[in-house]
C-alpha atoms as a PDB file:
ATOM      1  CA  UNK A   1       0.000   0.000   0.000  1.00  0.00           C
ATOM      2  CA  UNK A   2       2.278   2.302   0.873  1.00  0.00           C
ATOM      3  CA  UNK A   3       4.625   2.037  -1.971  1.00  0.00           C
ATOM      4  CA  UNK A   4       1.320   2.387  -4.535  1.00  0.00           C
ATOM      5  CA  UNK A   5       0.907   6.314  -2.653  1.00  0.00           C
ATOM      6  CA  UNK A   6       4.259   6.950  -3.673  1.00  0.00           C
ATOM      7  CA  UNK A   7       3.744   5.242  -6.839  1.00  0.00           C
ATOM      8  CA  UNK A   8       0.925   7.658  -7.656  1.00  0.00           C
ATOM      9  CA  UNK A   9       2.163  10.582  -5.649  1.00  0.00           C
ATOM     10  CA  UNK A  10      -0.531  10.514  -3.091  1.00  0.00           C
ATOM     11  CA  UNK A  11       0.059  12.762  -0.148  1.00  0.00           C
ATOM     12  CA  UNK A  12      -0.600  10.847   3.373  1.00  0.00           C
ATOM     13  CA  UNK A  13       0.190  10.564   6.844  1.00  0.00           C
ATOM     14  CA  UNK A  14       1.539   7.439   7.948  1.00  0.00           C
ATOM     15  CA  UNK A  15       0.914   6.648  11.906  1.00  0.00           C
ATOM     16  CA  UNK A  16       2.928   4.270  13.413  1.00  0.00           C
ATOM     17  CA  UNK A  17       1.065   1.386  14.820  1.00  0.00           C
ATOM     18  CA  UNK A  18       2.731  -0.707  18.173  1.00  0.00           C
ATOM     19  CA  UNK A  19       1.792  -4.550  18.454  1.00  0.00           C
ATOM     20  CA  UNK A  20       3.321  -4.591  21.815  1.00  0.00           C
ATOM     21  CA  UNK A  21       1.085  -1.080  23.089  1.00  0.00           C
ATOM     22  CA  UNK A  22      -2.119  -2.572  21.475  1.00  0.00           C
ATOM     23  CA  UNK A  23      -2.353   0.015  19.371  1.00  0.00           C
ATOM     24  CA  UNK A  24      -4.529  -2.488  16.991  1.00  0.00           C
ATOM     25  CA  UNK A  25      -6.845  -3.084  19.926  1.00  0.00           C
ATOM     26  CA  UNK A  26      -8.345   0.548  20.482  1.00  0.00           C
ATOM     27  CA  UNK A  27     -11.522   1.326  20.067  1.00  0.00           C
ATOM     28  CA  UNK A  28      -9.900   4.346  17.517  1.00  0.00           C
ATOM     29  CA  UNK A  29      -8.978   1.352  15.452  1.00  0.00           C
ATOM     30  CA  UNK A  30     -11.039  -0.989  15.537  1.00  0.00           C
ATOM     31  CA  UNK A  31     -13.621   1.556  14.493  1.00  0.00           C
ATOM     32  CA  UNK A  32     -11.642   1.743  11.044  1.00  0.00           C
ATOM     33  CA  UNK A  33     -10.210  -2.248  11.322  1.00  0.00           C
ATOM     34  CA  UNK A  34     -12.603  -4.254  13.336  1.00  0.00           C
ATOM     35  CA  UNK A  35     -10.060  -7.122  12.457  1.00  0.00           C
ATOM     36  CA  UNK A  36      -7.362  -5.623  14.619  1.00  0.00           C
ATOM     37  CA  UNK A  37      -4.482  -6.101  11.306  1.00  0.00           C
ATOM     38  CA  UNK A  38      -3.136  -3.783   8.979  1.00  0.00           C
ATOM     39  CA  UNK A  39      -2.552  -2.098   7.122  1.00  0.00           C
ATOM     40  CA  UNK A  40      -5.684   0.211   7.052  1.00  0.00           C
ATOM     41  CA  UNK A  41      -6.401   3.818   5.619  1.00  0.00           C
ATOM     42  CA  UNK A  42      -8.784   6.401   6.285  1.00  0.00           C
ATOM     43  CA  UNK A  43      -9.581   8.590   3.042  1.00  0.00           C
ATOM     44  CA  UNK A  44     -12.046  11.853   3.626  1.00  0.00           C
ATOM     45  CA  UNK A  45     -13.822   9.507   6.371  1.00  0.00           C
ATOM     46  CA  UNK A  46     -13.973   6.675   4.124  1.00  0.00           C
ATOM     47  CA  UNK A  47     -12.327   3.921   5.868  1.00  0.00           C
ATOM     48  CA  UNK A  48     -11.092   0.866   4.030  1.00  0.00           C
ATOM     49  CA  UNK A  49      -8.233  -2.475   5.204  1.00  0.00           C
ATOM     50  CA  UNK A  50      -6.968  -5.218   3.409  1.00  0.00           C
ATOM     51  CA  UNK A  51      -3.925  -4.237   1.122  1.00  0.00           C
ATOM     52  CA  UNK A  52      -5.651  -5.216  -2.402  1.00  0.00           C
ATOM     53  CA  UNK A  53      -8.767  -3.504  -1.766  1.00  0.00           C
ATOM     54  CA  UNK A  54      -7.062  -0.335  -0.533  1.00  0.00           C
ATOM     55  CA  UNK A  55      -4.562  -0.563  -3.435  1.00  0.00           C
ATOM     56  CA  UNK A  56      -7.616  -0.787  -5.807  1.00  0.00           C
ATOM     57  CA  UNK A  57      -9.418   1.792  -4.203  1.00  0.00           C
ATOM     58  CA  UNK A  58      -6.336   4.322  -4.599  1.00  0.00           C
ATOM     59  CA  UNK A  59      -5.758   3.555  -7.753  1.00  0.00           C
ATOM     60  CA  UNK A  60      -8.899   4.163  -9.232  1.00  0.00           C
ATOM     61  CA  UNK A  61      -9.592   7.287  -7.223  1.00  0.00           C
ATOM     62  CA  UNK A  62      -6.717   9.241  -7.525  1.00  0.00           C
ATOM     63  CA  UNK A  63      -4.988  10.227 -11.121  1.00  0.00           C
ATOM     64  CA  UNK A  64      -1.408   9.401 -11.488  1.00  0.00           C
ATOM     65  CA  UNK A  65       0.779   6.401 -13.123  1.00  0.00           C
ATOM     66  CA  UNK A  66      -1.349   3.165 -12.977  1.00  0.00           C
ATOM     67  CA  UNK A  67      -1.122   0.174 -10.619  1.00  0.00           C
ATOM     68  CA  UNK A  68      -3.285  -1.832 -13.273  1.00  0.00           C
ATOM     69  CA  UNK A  69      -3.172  -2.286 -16.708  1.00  0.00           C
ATOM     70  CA  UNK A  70      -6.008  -1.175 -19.076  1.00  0.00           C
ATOM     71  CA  UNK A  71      -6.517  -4.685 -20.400  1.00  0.00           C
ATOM     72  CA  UNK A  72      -8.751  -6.805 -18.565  1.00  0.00           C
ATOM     73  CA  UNK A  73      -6.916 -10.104 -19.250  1.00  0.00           C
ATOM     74  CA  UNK A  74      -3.379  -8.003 -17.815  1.00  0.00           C
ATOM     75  CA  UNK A  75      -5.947  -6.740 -14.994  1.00  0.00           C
ATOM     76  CA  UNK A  76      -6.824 -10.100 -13.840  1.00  0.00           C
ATOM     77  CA  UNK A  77      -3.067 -11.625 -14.097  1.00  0.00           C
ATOM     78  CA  UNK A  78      -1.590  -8.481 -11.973  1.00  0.00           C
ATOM     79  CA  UNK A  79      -5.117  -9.571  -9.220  1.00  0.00           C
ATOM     80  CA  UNK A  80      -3.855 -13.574  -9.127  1.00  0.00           C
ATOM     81  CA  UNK A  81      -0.416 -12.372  -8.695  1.00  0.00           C
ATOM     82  CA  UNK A  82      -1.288  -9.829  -5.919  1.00  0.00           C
ATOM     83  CA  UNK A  83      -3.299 -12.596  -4.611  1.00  0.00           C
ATOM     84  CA  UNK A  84      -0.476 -15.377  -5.031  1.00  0.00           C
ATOM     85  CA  UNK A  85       1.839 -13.042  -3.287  1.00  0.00           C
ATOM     86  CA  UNK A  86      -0.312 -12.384  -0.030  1.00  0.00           C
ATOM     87  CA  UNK A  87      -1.332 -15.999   0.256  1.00  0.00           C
ATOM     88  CA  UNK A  88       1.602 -17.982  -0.135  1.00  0.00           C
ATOM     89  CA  UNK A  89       4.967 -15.690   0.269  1.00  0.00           C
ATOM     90  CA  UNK A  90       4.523 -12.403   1.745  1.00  0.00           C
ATOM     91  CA  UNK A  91       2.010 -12.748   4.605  1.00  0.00           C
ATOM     92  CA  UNK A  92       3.041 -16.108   5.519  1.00  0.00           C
ATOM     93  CA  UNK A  93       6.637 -14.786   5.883  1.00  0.00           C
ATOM     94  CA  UNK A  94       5.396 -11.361   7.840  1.00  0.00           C
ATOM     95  CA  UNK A  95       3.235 -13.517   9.816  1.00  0.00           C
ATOM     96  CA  UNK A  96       6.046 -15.808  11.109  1.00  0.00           C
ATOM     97  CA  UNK A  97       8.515 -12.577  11.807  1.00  0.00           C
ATOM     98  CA  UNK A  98       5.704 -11.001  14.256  1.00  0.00           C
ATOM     99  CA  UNK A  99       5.361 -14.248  15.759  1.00  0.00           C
ATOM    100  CA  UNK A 100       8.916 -14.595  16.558  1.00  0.00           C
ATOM    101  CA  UNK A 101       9.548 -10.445  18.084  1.00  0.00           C
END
């Protein structure tokens, strides 16, 4: 997520979130993730988690470079690879690093 706001040269504040402090656990936000994971993002009160949804969502609401191709067959390779990626590399592996700090 964050790299697509750079990618499309969306301005944003990025808070810091602490595991340990159960920052994930206030009622703050929970009110914008009641799943207590993130990443999440608030846009003009419009609150929105899970990393392909919110990568959608920014880049089909703000103008800048693409994240997604114009072709719906390139569309639906760059969603299975997304998907690929958070299934069976990158969450697995972030998932075992938190478990181990």
């Amino acid at each position: 997520m964050w790299l697509a706001l750079e990618h499309k040269h969306i301005a944003y504040e990025l808070k810091t979130m602490s595991f340990s402090a159960g920052d994930l656990r206030k009622p703050e936000y929970l009110a914008i993730n009641p799943r207590h994971k993130v990443p999440a993002i608030v846009d003009e009160g419009f609150a929105l988690y899970e990393s392909a949804a919110i990568v959608e969502y920014l880049d089909e609401r703000y103008p800048g470079p693409k994240l997604f191709p114009g072709d719906v067959r390139q569309r639906a390779l760059v969603r299975r690879m997304v998907q690929e990626a958070c299934s069976t590399t990158v969450l697995p592996g972030i998932e075992r690093w938190f478990a181990q700090t």
